[in-house]
C-alpha atoms as a PDB file:
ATOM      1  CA  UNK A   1      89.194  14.027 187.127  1.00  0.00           C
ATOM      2  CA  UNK A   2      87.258  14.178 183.729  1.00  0.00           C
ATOM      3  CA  UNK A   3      85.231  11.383 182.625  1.00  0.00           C
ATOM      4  CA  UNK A   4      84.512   8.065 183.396  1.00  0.00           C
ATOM      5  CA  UNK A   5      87.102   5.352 182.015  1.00  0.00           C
ATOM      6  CA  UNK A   6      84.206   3.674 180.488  1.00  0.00           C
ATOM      7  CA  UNK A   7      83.393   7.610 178.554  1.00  0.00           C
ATOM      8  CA  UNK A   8      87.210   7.458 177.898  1.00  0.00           C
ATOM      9  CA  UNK A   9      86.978   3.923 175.739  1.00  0.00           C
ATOM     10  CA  UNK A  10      84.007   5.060 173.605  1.00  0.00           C
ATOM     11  CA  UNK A  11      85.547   6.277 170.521  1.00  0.00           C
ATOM     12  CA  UNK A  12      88.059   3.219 171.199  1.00  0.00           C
ATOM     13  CA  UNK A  13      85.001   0.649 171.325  1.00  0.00           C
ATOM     14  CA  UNK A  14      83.475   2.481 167.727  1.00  0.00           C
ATOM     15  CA  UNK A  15      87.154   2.179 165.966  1.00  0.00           C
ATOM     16  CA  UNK A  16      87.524  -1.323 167.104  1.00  0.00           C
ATOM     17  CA  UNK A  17      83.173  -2.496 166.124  1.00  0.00           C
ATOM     18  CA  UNK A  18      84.320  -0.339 162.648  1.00  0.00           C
ATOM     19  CA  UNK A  19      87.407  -2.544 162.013  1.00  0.00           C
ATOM     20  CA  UNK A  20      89.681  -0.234 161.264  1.00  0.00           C
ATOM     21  CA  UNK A  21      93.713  -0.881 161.137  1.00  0.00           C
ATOM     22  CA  UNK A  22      95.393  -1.992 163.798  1.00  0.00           C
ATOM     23  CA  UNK A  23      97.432   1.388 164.038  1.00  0.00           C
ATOM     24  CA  UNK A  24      94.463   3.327 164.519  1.00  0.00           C
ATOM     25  CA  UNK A  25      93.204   1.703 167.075  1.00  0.00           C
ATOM     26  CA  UNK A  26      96.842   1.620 168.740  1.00  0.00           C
ATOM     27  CA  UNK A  27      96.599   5.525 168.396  1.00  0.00           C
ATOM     28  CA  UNK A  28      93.343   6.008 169.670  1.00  0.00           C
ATOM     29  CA  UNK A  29      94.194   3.460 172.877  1.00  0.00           C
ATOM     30  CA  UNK A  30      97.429   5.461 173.160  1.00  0.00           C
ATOM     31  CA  UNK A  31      95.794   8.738 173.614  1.00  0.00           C
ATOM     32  CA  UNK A  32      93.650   7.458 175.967  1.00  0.00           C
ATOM     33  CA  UNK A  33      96.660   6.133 178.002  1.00  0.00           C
ATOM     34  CA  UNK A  34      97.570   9.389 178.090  1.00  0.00           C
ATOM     35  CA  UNK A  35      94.799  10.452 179.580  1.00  0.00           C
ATOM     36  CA  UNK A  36      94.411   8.182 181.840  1.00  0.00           C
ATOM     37  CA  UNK A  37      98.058   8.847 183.187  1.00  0.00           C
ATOM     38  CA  UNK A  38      97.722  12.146 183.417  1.00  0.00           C
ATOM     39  CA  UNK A  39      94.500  11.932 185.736  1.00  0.00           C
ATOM     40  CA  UNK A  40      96.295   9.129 187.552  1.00  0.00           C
ATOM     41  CA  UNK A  41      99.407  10.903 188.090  1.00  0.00           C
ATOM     42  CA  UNK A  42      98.958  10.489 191.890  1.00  0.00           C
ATOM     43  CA  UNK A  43      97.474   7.156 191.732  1.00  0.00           C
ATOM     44  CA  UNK A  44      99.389   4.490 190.488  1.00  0.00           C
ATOM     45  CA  UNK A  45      97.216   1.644 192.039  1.00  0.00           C
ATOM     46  CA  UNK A  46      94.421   3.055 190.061  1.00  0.00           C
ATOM     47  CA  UNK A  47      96.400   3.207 187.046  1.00  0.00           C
ATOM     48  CA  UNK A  48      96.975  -0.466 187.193  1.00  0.00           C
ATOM     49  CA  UNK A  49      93.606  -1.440 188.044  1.00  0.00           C
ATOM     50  CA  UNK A  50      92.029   0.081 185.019  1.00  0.00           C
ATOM     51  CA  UNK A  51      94.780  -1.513 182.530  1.00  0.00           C
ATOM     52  CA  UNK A  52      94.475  -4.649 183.926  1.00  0.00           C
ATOM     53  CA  UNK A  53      90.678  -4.961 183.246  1.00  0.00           C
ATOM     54  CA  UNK A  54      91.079  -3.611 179.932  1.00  0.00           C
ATOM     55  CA  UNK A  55      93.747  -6.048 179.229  1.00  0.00           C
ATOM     56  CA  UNK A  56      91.764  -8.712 180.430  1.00  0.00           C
ATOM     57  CA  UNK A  57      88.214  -7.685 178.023  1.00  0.00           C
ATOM     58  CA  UNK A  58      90.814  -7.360 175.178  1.00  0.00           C
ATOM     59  CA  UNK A  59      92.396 -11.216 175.974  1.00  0.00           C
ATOM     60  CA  UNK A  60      89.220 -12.619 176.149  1.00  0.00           C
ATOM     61  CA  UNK A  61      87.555 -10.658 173.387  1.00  0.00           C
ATOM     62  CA  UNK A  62      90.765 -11.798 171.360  1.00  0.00           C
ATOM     63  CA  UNK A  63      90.238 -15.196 172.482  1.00  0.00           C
ATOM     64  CA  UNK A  64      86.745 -15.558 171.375  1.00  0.00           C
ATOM     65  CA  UNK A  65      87.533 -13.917 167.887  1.00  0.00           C
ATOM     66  CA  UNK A  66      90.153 -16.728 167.874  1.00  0.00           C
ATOM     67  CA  UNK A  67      87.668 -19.392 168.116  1.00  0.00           C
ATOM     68  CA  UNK A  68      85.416 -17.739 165.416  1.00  0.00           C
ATOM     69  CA  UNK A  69      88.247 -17.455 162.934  1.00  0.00           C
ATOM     70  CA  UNK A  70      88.567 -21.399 163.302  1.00  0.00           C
ATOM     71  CA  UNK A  71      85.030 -21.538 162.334  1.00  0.00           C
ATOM     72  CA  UNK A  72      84.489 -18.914 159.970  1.00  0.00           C
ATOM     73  CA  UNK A  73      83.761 -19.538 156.403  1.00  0.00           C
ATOM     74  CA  UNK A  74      86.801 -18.600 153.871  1.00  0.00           C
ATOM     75  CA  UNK A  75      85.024 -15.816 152.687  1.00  0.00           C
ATOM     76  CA  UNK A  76      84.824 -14.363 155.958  1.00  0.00           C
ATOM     77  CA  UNK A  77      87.880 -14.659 157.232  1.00  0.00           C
ATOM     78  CA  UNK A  78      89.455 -11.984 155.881  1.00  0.00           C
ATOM     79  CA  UNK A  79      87.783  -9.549 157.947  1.00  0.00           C
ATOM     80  CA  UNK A  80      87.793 -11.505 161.054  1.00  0.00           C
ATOM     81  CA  UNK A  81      91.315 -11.609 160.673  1.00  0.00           C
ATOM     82  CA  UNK A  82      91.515  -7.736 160.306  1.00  0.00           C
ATOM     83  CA  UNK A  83      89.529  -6.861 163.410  1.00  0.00           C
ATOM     84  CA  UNK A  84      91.471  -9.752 165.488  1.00  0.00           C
ATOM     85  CA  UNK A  85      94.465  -7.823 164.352  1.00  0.00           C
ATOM     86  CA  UNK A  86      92.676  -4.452 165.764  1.00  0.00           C
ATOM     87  CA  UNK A  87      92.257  -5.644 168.879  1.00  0.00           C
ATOM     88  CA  UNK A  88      95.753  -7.389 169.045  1.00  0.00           C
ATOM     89  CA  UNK A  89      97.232  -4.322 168.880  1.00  0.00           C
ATOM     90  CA  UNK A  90      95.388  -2.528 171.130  1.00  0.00           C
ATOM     91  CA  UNK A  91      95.732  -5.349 173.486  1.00  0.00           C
ATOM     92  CA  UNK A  92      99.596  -4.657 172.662  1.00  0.00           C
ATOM     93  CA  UNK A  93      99.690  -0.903 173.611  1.00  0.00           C
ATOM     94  CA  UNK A  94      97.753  -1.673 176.960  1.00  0.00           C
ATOM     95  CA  UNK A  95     100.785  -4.000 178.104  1.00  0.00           C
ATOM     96  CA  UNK A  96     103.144  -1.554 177.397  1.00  0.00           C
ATOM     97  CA  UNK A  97     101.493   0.891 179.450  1.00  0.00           C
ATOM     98  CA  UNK A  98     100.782  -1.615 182.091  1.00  0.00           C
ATOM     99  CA  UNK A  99     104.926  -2.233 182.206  1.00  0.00           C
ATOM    100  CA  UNK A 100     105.327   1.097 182.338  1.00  0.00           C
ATOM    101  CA  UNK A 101     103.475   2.437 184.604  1.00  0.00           C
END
């Protein structure tokens, strides 16, 4: 096994505090699916495990973000709405993986 899931998410965790678009963060967290698939071959349990706690930072992250958008100023806004966006659809990619794995 390489490194830890937490080493894995990393570059992930930079993209999404950067704010970049949503697709590159959906590329990023699919390459680390990868990964983590790979490794996991063997271990499906394991698999699981680690997808549901990332889908559960990224729905509460997402939830909080929600709940700053509502109190945001207009001129900020735009951006929160980008990163939310970011981290929607790398929430997205994790429950794909998560129903297929």
């Amino acid at each position: 096994m390489s490194r830890s899931p937490a080493a894995d998410l990393a570059p992930l965790i930079k993209l999404l505090q950067a704010g970049v678009p949503p697709a590159r963060a959906a590329a990023e967290i699919s390459r680390i699916l990868a990964i983590w698939t790979a490794e996991l071959k063997d271990d499906s349990e394991q698999l699981q495990e680690r997808l549901s706690g990332l889908a559960e930072q990224m729905t509460t992250g997402i939830e909080e973000m929600h709940e700053g958008i509502a109190e945001a100023s207009d001129k900020g806004k735009p951006t929160l709405r980008r990163i939310l966006a970011t981290h929607e659809a790398v929430l997205q990619e994790v429950r794909k993986a998560q129903g297929a794995a």
